[in-house]
Each structure stands twice: as C-alpha cells, then as structure tokens.
Protein backbone atom coordinates (compact mmCIF):
# COMPACT_ATOMS: atom_id res chain seq x y z
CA UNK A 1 106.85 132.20 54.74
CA UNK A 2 109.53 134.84 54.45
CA UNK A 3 110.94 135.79 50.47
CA UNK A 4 114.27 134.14 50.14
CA UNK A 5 116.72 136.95 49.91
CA UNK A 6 120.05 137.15 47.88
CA UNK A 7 123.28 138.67 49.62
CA UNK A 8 122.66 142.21 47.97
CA UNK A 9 119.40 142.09 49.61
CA UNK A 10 120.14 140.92 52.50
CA UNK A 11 123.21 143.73 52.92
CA UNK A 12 120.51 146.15 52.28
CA UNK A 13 118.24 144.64 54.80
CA UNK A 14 120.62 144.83 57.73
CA UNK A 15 122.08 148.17 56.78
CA UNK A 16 118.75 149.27 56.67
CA UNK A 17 117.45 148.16 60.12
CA UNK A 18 121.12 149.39 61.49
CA UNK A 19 120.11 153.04 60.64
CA UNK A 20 116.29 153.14 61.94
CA UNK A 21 117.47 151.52 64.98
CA UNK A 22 120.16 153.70 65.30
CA UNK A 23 118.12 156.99 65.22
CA UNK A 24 115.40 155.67 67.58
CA UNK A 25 118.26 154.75 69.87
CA UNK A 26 119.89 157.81 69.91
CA UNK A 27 117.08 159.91 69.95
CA UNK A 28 114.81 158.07 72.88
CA UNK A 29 116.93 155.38 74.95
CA UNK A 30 120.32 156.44 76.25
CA UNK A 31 119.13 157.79 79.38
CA UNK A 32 116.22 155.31 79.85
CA UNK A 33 118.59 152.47 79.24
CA UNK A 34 121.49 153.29 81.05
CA UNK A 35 119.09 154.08 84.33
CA UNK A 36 116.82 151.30 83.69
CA UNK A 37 119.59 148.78 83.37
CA UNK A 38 121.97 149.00 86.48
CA UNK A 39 125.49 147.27 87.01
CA UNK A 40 125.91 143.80 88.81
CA UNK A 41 126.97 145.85 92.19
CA UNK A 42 130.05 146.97 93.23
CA UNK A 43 133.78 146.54 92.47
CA UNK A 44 136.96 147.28 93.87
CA UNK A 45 138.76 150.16 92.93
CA UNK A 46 141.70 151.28 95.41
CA UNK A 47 143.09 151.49 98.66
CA UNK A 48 143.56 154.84 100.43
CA UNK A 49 144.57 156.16 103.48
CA UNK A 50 141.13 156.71 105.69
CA UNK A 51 139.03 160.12 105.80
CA UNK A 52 136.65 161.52 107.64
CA UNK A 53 133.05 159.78 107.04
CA UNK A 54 134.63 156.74 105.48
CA UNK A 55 132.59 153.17 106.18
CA UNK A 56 134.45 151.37 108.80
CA UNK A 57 133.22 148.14 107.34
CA UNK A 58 135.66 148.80 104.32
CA UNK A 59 138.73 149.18 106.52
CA UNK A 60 142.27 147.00 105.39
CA UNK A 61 143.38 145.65 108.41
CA UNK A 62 146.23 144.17 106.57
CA UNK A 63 147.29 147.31 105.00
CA UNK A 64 146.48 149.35 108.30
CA UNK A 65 148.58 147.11 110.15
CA UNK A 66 151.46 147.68 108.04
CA UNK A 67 151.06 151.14 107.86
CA UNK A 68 149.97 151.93 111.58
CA UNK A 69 147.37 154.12 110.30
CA UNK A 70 143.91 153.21 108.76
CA UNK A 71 143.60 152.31 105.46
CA UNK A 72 140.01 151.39 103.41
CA UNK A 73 139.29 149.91 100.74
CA UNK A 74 137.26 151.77 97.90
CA UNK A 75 134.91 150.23 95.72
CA UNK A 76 132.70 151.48 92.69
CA UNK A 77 129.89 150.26 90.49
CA UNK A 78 130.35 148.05 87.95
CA UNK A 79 128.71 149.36 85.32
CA UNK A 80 129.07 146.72 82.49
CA UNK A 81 126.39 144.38 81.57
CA UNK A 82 125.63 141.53 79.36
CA UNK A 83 122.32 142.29 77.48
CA UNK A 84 120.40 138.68 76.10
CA UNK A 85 118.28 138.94 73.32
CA UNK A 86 116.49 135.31 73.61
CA UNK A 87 114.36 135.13 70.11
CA UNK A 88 111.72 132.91 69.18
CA UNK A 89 112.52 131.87 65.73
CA UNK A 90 109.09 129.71 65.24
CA UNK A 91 107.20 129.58 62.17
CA UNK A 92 104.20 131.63 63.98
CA UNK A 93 106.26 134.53 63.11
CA UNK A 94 106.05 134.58 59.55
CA UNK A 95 102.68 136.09 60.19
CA UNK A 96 101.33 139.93 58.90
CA UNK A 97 98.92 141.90 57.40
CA UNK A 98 100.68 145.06 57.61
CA UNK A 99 103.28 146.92 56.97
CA UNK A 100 105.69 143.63 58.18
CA UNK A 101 105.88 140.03 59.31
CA UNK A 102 105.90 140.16 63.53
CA UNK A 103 109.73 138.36 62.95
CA UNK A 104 110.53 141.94 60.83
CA UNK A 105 109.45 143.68 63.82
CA UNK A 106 110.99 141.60 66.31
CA UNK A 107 114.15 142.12 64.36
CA UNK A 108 114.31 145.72 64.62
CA UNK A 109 113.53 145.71 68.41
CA UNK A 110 116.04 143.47 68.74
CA UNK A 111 118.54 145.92 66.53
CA UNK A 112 117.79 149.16 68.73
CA UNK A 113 118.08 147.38 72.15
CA UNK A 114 121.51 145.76 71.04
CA UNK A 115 122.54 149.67 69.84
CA UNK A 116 121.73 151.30 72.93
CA UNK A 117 123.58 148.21 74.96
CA UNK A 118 126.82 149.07 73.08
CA UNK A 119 126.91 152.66 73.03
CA UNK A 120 127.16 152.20 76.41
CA UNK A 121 130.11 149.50 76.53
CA UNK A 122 127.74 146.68 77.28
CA UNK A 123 128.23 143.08 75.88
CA UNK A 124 125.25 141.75 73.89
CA UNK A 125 124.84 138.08 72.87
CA UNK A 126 121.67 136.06 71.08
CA UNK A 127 119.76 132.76 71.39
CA UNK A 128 117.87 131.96 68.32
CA UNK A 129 115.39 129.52 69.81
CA UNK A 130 112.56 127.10 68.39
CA UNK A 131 112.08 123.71 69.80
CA UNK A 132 115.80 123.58 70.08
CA UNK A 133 118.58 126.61 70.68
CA UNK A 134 118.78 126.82 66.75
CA UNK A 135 121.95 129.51 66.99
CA UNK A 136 123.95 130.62 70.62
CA UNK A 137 125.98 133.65 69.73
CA UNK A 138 127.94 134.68 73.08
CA UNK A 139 127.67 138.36 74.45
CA UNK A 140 130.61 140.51 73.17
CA UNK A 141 130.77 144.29 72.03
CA UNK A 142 130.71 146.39 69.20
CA UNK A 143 129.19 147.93 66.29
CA UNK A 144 130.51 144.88 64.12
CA UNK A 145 129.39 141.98 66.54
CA UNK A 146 125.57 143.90 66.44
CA UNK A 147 125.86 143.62 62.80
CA UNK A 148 126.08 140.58 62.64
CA UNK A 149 123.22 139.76 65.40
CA UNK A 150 121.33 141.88 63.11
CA UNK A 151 122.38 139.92 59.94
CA UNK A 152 120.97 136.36 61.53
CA UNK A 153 117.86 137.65 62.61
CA UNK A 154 117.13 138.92 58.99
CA UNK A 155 118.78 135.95 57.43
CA UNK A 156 118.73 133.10 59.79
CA UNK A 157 116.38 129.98 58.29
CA UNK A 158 115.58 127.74 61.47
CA UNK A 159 115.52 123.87 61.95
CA UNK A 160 112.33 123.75 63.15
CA UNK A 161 108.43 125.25 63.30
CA UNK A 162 107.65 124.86 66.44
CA UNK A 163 108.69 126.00 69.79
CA UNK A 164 109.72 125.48 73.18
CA UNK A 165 110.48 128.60 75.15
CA UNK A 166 110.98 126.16 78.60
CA UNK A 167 114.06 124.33 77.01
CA UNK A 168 115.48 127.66 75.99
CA UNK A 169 115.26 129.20 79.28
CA UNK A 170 116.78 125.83 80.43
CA UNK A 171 120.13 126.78 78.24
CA UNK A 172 120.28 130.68 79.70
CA UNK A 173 120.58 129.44 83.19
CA UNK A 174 123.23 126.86 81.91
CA UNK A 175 125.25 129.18 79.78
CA UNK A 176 124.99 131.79 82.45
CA UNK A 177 126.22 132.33 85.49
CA UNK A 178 126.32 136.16 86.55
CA UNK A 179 122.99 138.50 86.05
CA UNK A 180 122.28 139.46 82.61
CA UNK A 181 119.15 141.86 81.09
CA UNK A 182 117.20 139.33 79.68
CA UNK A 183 114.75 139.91 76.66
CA UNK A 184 112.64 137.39 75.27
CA UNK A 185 110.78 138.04 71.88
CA UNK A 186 108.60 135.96 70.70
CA UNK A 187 104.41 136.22 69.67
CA UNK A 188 104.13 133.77 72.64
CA UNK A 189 101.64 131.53 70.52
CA UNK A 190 102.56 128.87 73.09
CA UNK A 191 100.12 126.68 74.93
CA UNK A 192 103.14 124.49 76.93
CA UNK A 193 104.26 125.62 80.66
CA UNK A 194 107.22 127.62 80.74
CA UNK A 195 106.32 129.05 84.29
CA UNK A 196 108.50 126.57 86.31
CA UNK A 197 111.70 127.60 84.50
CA UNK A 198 110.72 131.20 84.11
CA UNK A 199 110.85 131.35 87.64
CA UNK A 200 113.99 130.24 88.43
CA UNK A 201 115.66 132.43 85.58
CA UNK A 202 114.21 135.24 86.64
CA UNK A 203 115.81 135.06 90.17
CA UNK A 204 118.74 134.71 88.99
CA UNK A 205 118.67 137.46 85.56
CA UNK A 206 116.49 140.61 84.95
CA UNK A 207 114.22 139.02 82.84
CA UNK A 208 111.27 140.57 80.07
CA UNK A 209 109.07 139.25 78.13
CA UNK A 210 108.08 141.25 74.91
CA UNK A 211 105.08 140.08 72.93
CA UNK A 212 104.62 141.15 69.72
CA UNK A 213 101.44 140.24 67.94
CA UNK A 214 99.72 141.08 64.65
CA UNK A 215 96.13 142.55 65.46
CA UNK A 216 94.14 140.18 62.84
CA UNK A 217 95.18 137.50 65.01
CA UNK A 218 92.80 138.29 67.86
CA UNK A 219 89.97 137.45 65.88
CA UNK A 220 88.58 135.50 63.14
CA UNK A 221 86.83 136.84 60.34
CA UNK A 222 83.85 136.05 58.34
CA UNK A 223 85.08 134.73 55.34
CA UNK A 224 83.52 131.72 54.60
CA UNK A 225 84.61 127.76 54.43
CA UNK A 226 88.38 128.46 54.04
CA UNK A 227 91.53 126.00 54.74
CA UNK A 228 93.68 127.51 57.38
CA UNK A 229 97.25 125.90 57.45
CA UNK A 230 99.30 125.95 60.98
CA UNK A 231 102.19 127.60 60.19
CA UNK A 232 104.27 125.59 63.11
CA UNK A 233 102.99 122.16 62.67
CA UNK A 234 101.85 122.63 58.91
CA UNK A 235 98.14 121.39 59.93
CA UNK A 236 96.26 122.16 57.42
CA UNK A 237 92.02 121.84 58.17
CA UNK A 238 88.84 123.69 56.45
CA UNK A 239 87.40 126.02 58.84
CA UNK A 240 83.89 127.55 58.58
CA UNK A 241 84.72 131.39 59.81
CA UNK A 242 80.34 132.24 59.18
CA UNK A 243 80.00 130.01 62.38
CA UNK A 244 79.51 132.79 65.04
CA UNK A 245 80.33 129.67 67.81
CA UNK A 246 84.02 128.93 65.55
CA UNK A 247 84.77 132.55 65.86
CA UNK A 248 83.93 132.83 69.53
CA UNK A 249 85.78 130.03 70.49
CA UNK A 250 88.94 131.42 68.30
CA UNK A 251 88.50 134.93 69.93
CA UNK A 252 88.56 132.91 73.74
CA UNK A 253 91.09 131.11 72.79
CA UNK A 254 93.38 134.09 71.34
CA UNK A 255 91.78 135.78 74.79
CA UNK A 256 93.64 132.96 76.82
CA UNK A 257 97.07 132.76 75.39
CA UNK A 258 97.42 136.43 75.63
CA UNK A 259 96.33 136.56 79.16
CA UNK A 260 98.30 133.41 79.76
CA UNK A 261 101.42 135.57 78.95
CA UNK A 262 101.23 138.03 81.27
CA UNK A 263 100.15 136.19 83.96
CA UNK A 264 103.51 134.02 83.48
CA UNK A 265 105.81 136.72 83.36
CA UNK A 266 104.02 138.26 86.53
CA UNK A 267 104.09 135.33 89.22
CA UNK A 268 107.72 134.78 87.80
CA UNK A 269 108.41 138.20 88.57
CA UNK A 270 109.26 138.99 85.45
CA UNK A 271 108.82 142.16 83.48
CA UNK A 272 106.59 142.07 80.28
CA UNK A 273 105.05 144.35 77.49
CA UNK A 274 103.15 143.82 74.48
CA UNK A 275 103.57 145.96 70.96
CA UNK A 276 101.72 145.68 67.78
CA UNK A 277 103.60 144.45 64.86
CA UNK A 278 102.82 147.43 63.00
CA UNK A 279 103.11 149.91 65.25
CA UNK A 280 106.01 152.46 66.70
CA UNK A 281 107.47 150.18 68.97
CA UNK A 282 109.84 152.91 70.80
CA UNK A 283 106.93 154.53 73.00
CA UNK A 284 105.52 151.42 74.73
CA UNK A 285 109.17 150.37 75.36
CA UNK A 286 110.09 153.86 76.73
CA UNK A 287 107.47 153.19 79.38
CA UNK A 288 108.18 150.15 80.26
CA UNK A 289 111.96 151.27 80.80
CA UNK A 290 110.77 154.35 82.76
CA UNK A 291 108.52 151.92 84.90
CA UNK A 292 111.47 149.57 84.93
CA UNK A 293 113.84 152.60 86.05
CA UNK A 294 111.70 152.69 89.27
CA UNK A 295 111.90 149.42 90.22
C-alpha cells in the first residue's frame, strides 16, 4: 500500500515530480511531440482574392459572384489537441522493489507528457479508472490545471482494487466526440477482454497503451512456503515458491498477460510500449514517438 501523506508532503511530492518532468520535457520531447502528435485537420482561415496555383476546389462561388472575380477560401491546420491521460488506479500498482511503486512511475510519465502537451497550447484532461471511472477531470490548459492532474495522481485514494479497463474505454468514447491522443497507463495485470472496445476507440482517437511493470513480477522466486496476498481482490493463499512446477506455471502465466497486451493493442491498431518501473522512462518513449512520427 502507498504511505499516507500529509499536505506538506504531498506539496513536496507534486512540486517535485513538476520539476523532473519538466527538465525531461524540455530537454527530449518538444520536437518529438509536436511532430508525433498532429492537429485534427484543417481549418478555415480567410478569404482572398485567387492566385496563381490556388486549388480550384477551394473557390467561393458566393463571394466570386459578388465580386465578378474569383475568390478562395484559405484554410490552415489546426494545431490544437486534447491529450487523455486514461490511468489505471488499481491496487496492482502499489507494487515495487525498486527505487518506486509502478503508480510513482506512472505518475511521472503522466507529469512529463501533460508538460510537453501544454507548452505547446494543447488541452490535457484525466480519467482515474479502476472498476469504475473513480475521477473524470476534463481537458483544459495550463501550468495550474497540470498541477493539479499531478496532485491526484500522487494523492488520489481510489474506491476500488480492482479493474476494468473495457468500462473505461466505454466512458472515453462517451465523453468524447472529436480525436484526442489517447494514453493509457496501467501494469495491464488484467485477464478480462478489453479488445472489443479497444477497437472501436481506437478508430475513432490515437490511442497507446503504456505498460509499466516491475521486473520481480515476471518471475517467482524460491523462497519457500510463503502467503502471498492479491493486492486487488485481497486473496490471501500460502504458496510453495521451491515447487519448480508453481514457478513455471507463474512465469507462463506472467508470459501470457504480457503477450496478451500487445497483441490487444496491435489488432486494435493501437500503439503500445512497455517501460520498467525503475528505469529512465524518456528513451523508450522517445522511440516510440519517433516511430509514431512516421506513421
């Protein structure tokens, strides 16, 4: 479980991620995100008289009419987005054996992705998701409405243990609309289906899945008769980790959810990356957004 923190501490905490994130924004993303990440398509801008090598398509006929002389309209790119940080607030994340529990890491992922959104004038908005949408806040800009994104997922104390990432996809495509940049966070300790509504999200938003995993949890290790308590369900059973067969079957199963993942994401046609919880997430998600960039 994660410490209980007071207000001081919890100030300290979100100030703190605000200022690593920061740096590791500035210093690898603006150019990765802001090519990575295109606008919705294009927008009017003006209407001016016709030159040479303008589209006829984009001709006023109105305005042409009136004028007796060709007029077009002009359009540009619409540059603004609405970034979606979808978290999975389970109790599966209050797992680590490092430097940091995988929600701590999730946390500041979610912190320098929501920095690089804004810096370039892009709305960012979170769902804080278990087996329920535990908090909705809706996309908006600024350094003080990333704050406070940042603030609930340091502080935030969910409902519920468990999860259900379908149901949660379920509320995106009912809350929105128009094409956002999706990101989904979670360790994606998840036997249930999502695949179905996965699907239809992602042809609708531009949608990735980031996995981030602790790397004791692959396998099991020889420790004995031990009790072993399910941190979403709060199952607690006695486990004999000498059992070369338990371990196996552990290390399949592991094996299985983490292909599971991927495979998922990839007939949904969704994008998706795994990081270590104690690693330096910023190169594996530089390559993904170069990949991305050349999509």
């Amino acid at each position: 479980m994660k410490p209980n923190l007071d207000t001081k501490e919890i100030i300290k905490k979100v100030k703190r991620i605000e200022l690593k994130s920061r740096r590791k924004a500035n210093n690898l993303f603006m150019g990765e995100y802001q090519s990575s990440f295109k606008g919705r398509g294009m927008i009017f801008s003006e209407i001016r008289p016709y030159q040479y090598g303008d589209d006829v398509r984009n001709i006023d006929w109105n305005k042409t009419a009136h004028f007796n002389e060709p007029y077009v309209k002009v359009f540009e790119e619409e540059r603004e987005l609405t970034m979606i940080l979808m978290v999975d607030v389970s109790g599966s994340g209050d797992f680590g054996t490092r430097k940091q529990f995988k929600s701590d890491t999730i946390a500041e992922i979610c912190a320098t992705l929501a920095i690089s959104a804004i810096t370039y004038n892009d709305k960012v908005g979170l769902i804080l998701f278990s087996e329920e949408i535990e908090l909705f806040i809706p996309p908006k800009k600024g350094k003080k409405h990333v704050l406070r994104i940042i603030r609930e997922l340091v502080n935030y104390e969910p409902e519920n243990r468990q999860n259900n990432l379908s149901d949660a996809l379920r509320f995106l495509m009912d809350s929105f609309k128009r094409k956002a940049n999706v990101f989904i966070l979670s360790d994606f300790m998840d036997e249930s289906s999502y695949l179905k509504n996965l699907k239809i999200a992602a042809k609708k938003h531009d949608i990735t899945g980031i996995r981030v995993f602790d790397e004791k949890e692959s396998e099991m290790p020889d420790v004995g008769i031990v009790q072993l308590v399910d941190n979403e369900t709060g199952e607690r059973k006695f486990v004999n980790t000498s059992s070369a067969a338990v371990r196996k079957q552990y290390k399949d199963y592991y094996a299985r959810l983490t292909y599971e993942f991927a495979q998922q994401f990839n007939l949904a046609g969704a994008g998706n990356l795994t990081i270590r919880a104690d690693e330096d997430y910023i190169k594996p998600l530089l390559n993904y957004f170069k990949k991305h960039s050349l999509k």
